[in-house]
C-alpha atoms as a PDB file:
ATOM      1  CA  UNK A   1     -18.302 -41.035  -7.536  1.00  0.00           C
ATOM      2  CA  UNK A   2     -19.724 -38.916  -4.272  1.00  0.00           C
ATOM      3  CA  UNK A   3     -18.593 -35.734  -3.499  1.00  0.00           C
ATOM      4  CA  UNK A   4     -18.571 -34.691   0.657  1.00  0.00           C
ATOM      5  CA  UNK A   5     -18.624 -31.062   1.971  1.00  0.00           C
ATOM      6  CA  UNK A   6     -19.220 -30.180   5.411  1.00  0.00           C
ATOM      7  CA  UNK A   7     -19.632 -26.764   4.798  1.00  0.00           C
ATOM      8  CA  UNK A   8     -22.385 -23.770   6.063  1.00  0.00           C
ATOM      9  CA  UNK A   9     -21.433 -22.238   2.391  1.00  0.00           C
ATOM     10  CA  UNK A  10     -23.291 -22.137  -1.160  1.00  0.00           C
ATOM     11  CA  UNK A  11     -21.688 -24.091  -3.354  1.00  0.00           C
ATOM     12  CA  UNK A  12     -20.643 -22.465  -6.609  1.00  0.00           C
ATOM     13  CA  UNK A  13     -21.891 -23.288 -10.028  1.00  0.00           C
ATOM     14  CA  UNK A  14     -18.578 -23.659 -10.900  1.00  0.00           C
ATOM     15  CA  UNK A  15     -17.743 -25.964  -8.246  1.00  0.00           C
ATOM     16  CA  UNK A  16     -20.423 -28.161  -9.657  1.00  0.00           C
ATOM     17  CA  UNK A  17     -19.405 -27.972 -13.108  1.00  0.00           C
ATOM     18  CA  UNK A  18     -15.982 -29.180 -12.276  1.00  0.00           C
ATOM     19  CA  UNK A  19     -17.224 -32.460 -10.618  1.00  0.00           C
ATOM     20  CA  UNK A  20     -19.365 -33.101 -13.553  1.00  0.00           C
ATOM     21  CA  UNK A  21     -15.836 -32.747 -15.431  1.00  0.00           C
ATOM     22  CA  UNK A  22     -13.848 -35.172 -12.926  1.00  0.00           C
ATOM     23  CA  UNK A  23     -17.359 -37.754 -13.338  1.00  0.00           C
ATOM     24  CA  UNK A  24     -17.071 -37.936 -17.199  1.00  0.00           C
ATOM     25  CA  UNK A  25     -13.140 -38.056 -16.697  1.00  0.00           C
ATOM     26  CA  UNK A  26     -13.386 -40.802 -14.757  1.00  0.00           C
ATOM     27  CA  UNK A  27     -16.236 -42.283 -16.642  1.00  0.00           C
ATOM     28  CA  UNK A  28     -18.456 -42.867 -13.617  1.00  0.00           C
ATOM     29  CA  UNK A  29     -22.083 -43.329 -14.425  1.00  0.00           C
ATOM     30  CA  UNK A  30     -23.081 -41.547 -11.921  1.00  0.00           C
ATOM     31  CA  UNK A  31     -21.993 -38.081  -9.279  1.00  0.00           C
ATOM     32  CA  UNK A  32     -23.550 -37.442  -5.829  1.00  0.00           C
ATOM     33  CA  UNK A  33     -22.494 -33.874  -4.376  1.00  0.00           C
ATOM     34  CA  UNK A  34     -23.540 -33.846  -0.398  1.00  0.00           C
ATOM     35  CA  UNK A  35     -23.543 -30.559   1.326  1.00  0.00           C
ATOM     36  CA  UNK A  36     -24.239 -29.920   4.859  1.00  0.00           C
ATOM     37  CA  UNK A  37     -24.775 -26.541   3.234  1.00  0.00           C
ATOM     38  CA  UNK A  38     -26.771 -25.688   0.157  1.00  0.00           C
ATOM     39  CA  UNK A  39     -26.078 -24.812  -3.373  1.00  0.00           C
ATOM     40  CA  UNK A  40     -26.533 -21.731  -5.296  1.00  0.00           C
ATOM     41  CA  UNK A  41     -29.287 -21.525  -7.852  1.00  0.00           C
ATOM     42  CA  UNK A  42     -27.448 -21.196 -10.446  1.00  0.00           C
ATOM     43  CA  UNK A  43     -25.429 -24.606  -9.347  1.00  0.00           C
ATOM     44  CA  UNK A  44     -28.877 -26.317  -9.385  1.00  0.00           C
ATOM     45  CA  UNK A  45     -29.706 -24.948 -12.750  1.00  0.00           C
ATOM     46  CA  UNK A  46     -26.137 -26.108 -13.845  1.00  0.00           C
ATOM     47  CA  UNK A  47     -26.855 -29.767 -12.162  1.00  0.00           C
ATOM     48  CA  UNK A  48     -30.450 -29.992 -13.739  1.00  0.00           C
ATOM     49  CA  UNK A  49     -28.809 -30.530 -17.628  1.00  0.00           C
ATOM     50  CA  UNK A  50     -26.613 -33.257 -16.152  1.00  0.00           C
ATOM     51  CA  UNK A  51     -28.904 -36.237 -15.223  1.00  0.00           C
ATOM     52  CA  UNK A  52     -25.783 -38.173 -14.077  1.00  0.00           C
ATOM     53  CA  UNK A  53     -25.481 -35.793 -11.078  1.00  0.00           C
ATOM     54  CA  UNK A  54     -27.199 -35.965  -8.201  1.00  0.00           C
ATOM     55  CA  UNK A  55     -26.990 -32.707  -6.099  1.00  0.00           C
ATOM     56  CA  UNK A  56     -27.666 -33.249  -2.408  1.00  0.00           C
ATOM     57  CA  UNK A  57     -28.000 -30.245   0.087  1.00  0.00           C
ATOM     58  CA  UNK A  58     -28.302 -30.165   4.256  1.00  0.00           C
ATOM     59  CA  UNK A  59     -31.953 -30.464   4.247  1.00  0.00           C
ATOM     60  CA  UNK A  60     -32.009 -33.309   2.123  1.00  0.00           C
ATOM     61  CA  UNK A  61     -29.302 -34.703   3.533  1.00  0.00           C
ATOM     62  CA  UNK A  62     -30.130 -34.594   7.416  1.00  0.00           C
ATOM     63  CA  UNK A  63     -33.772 -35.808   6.096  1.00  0.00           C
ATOM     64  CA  UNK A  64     -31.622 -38.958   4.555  1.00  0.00           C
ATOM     65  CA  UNK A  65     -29.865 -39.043   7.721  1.00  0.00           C
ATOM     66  CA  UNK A  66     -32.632 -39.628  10.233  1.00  0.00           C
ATOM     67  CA  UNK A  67     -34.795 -41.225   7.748  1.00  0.00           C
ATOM     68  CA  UNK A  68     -32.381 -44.779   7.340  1.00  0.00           C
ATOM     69  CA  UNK A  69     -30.041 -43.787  10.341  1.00  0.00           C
ATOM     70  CA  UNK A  70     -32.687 -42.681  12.704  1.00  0.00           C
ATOM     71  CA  UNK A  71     -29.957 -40.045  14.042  1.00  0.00           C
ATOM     72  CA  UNK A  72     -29.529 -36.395  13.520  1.00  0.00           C
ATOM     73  CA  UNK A  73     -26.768 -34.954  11.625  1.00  0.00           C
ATOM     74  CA  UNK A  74     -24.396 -33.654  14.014  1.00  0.00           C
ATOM     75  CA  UNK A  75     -23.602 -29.998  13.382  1.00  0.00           C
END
């Protein structure tokens, strides 16, 4: 399951709780949350107990970009 959000916001703890719901709902083995903005602290402290998601913020994710695209994230 992958989660998108083109967003300059923190994402919420909450937020990120509530995908891990939807993934063991849907029994995916895995969740990938891109951001184009970042996540709060407390969402990556929430994230770290859940090995089967995979938080991605804007850094990271304009790194991935031009590493295997060789292209910038447009903004």
């Amino acid at each position: 399951m992958v989660c998108a959000a083109r967003r300059p916001l923190v994402v919420s703890a909450e937020a990120v709780r509530n995908v891990a719901e939807v993934v063991e709902e849907e029994s995916a083995e895995r969740g990938i949350w891109a951001t184009t903005g970042s996540f709060h602290p407390d969402a990556v402290i929430a994230a770290a107990s859940l090995p089967e998601l995979r938080l991605i913020d804007g850094g990271e994710l304009r790194a991935l970009v031009r590493a295997h695209l060789g292209t910038e994230l447009g903004g």
